[in-house]
Protein backbone atom coordinates (compact mmCIF):
# COMPACT_ATOMS: atom_id res chain seq x y z
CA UNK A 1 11.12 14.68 8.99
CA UNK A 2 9.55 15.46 5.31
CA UNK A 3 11.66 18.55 5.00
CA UNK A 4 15.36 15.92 5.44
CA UNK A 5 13.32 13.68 3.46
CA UNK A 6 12.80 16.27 0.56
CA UNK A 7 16.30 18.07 0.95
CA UNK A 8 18.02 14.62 0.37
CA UNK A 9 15.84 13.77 -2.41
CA UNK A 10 17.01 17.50 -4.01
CA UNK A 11 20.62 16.73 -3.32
CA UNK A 12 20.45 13.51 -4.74
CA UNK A 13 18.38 14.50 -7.83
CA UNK A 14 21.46 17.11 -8.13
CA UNK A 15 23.92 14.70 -7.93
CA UNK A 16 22.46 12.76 -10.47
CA UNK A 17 22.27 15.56 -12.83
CA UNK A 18 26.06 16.37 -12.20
CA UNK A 19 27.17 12.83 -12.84
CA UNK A 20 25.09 12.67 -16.39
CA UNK A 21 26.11 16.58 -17.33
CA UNK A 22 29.84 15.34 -16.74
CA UNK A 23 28.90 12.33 -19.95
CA UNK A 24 28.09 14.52 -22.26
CA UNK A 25 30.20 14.98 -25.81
CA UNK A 26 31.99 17.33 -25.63
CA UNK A 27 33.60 19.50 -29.18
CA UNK A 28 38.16 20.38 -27.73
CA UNK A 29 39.25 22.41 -29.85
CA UNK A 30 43.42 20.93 -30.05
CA UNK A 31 45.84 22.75 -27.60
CA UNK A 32 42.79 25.07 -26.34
CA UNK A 33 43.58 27.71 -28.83
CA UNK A 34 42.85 27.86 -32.42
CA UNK A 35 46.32 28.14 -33.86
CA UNK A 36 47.89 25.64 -31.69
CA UNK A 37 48.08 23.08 -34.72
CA UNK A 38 52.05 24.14 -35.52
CA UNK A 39 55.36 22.60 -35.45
CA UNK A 40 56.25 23.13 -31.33
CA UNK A 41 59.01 26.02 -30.49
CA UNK A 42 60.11 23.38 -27.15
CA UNK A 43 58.81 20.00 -25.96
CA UNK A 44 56.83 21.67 -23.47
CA UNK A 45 55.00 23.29 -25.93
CA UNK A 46 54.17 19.93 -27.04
CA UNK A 47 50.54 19.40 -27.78
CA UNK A 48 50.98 15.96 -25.92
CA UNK A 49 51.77 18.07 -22.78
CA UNK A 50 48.02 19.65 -23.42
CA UNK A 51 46.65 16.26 -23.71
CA UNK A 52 48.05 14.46 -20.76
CA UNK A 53 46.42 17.40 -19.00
CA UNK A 54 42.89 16.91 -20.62
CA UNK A 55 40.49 13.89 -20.29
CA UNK A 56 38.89 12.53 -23.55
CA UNK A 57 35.66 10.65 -23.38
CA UNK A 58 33.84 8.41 -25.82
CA UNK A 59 31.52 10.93 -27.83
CA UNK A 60 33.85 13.75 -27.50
CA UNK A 61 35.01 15.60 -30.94
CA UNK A 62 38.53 16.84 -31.32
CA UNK A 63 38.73 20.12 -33.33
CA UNK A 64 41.81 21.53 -35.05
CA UNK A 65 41.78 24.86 -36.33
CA UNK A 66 44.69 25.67 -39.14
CA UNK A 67 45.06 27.20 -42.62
CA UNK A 68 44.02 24.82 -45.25
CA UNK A 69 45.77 23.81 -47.95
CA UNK A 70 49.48 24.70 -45.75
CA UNK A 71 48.74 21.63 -43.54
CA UNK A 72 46.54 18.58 -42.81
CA UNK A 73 45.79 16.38 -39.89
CA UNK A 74 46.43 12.74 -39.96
CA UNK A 75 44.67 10.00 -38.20
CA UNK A 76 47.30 6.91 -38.33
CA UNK A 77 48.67 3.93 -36.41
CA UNK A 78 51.21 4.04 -33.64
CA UNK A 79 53.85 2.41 -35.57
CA UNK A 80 52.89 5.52 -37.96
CA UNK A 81 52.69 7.70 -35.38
CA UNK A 82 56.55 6.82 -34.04
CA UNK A 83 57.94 6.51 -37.68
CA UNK A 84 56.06 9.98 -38.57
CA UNK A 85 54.76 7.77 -41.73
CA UNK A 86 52.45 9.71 -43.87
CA UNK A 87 51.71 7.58 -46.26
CA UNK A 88 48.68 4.98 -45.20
CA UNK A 89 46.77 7.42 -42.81
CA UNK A 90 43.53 5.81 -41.07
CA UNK A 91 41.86 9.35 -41.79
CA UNK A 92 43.19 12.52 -43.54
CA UNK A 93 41.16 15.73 -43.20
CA UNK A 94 43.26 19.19 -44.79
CA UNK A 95 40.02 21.72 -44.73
CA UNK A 96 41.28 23.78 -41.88
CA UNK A 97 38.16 23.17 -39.66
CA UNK A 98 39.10 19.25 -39.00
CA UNK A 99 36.39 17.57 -36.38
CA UNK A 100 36.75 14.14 -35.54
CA UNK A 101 35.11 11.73 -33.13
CA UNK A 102 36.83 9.74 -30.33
CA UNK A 103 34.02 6.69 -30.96
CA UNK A 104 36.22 4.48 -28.74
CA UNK A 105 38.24 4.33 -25.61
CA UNK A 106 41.94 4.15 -26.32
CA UNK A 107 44.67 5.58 -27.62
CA UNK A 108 44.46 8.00 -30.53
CA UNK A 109 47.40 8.72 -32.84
CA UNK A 110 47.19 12.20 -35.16
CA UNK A 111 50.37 13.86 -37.19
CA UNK A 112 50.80 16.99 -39.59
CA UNK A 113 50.92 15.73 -43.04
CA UNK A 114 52.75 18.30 -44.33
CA UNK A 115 56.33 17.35 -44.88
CA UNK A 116 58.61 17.19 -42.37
CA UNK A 117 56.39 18.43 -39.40
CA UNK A 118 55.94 15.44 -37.85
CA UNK A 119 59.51 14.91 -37.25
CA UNK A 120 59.61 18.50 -35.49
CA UNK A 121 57.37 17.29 -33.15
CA UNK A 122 53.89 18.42 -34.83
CA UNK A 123 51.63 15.70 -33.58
CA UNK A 124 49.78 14.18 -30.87
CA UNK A 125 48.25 11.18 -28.91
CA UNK A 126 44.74 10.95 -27.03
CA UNK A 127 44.22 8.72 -24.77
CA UNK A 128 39.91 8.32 -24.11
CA UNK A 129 38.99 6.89 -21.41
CA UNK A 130 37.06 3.71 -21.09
CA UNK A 131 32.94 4.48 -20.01
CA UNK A 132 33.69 2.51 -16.50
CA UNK A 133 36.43 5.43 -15.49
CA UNK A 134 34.94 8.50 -16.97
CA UNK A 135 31.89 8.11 -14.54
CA UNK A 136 34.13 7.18 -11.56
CA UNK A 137 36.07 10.15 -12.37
CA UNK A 138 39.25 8.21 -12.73
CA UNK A 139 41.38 8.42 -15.13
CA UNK A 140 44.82 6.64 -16.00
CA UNK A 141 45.99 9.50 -17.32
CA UNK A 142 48.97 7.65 -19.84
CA UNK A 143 51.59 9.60 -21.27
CA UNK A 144 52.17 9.06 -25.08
CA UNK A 145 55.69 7.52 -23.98
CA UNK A 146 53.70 4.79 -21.98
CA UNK A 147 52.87 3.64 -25.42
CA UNK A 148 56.41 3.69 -26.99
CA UNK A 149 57.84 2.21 -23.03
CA UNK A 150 56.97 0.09 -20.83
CA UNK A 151 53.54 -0.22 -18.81
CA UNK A 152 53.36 1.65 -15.76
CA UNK A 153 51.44 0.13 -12.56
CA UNK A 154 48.43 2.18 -11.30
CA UNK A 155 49.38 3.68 -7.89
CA UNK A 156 47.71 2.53 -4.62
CA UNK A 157 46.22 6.50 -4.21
CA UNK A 158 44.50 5.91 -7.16
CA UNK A 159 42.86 2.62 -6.15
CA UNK A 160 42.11 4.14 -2.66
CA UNK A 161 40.24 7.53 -4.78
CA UNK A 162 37.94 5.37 -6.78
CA UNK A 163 37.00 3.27 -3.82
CA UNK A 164 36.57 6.13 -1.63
CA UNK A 165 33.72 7.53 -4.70
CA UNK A 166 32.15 4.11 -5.11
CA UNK A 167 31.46 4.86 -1.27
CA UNK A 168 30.13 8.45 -1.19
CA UNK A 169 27.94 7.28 -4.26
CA UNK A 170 26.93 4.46 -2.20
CA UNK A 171 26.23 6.48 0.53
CA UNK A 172 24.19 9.44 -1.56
CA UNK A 173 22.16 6.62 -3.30
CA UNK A 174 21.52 5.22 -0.01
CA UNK A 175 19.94 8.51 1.39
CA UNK A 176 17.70 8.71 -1.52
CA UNK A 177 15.74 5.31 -1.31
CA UNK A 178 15.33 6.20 2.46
């Protein structure tokens, strides 16, 4: 009986280490790669491709690696964003070694400020999740056209996932005060 007793109180102590590693911050470098700040050769090249790929959490940093001075990263609005408006960024970093912090959950808008980049498809939205999903381990996963279209419904698999977790988690939590 001690030996379930302890193994359950390992697994769960396990668990609970798992769950917290998964919150850390996090430093993504843009487009995995360090030169993937450039004007896209196709739209599946499109660093928004990357991004509806990758989950973004609160804390996280975003790191672009590119050649100073030749280009800059923008931090603007969505109405920026869609007009590729350069003009009244949020934030402007040109250094070459740009880090930035996604401090809330949202949508994050960021385009090349060197001229006509933006319009060739150099840029990129971030959606970071909101604290409730990241430690369910679902996310809505948007697309950046979700924000320029209309909503889309979350699907009934989804709901079904998260209360499927909320059960095992239940059920692991349970084990542990027993």
């Amino acid at each position: 009986m001690a030996a379930s007793s302890s193994s359950s109180a390992s697994f769960s102590l396990v668990l609970l280490f798992l769950l917290f590693g998964l919150s850390a911050a996090r430093e993504i470098l843009v487009g995995g790669k360090p030169d993937a700040w450039i004007i896209p050769s196709s739209q599946s090249d499109s660093l928004n491709q990357w991004a509806e790929r990758s989950r973004f959490q609160v804390g996280d940093h975003l790191v672009w690696k590119y050649e100073g001075g030749k280009d800059s990263v923008l931090q603007v609005s969505k109405e920026d964003y869609v007009n590729c408006k350069t003009s009244n960024p949020i934030g402007e970093y040109s250094d070459g070694n740009t880090k930035v912090k996604l401090d809330r959950p949202g949508p994050f808008y960021f385009i090349s400020g060197a001229n006509g980049h933006c319009e060739k498809g150099q840029k990129l939205v971030v959606i970071v999740l909101t604290p409730r999903n990241r430690h369910m381990g679902i996310s809505p996963a948007p697309s950046p056209a979700e924000f320029e279209g209309p909503a889309v419904a979350p699907t009934s698999s989804a709901t079904a996932l998260q209360g499927g977790l909320m059960a095992a988690l239940v059920g692991v939590l349970a084990l542990w005060f027993l």
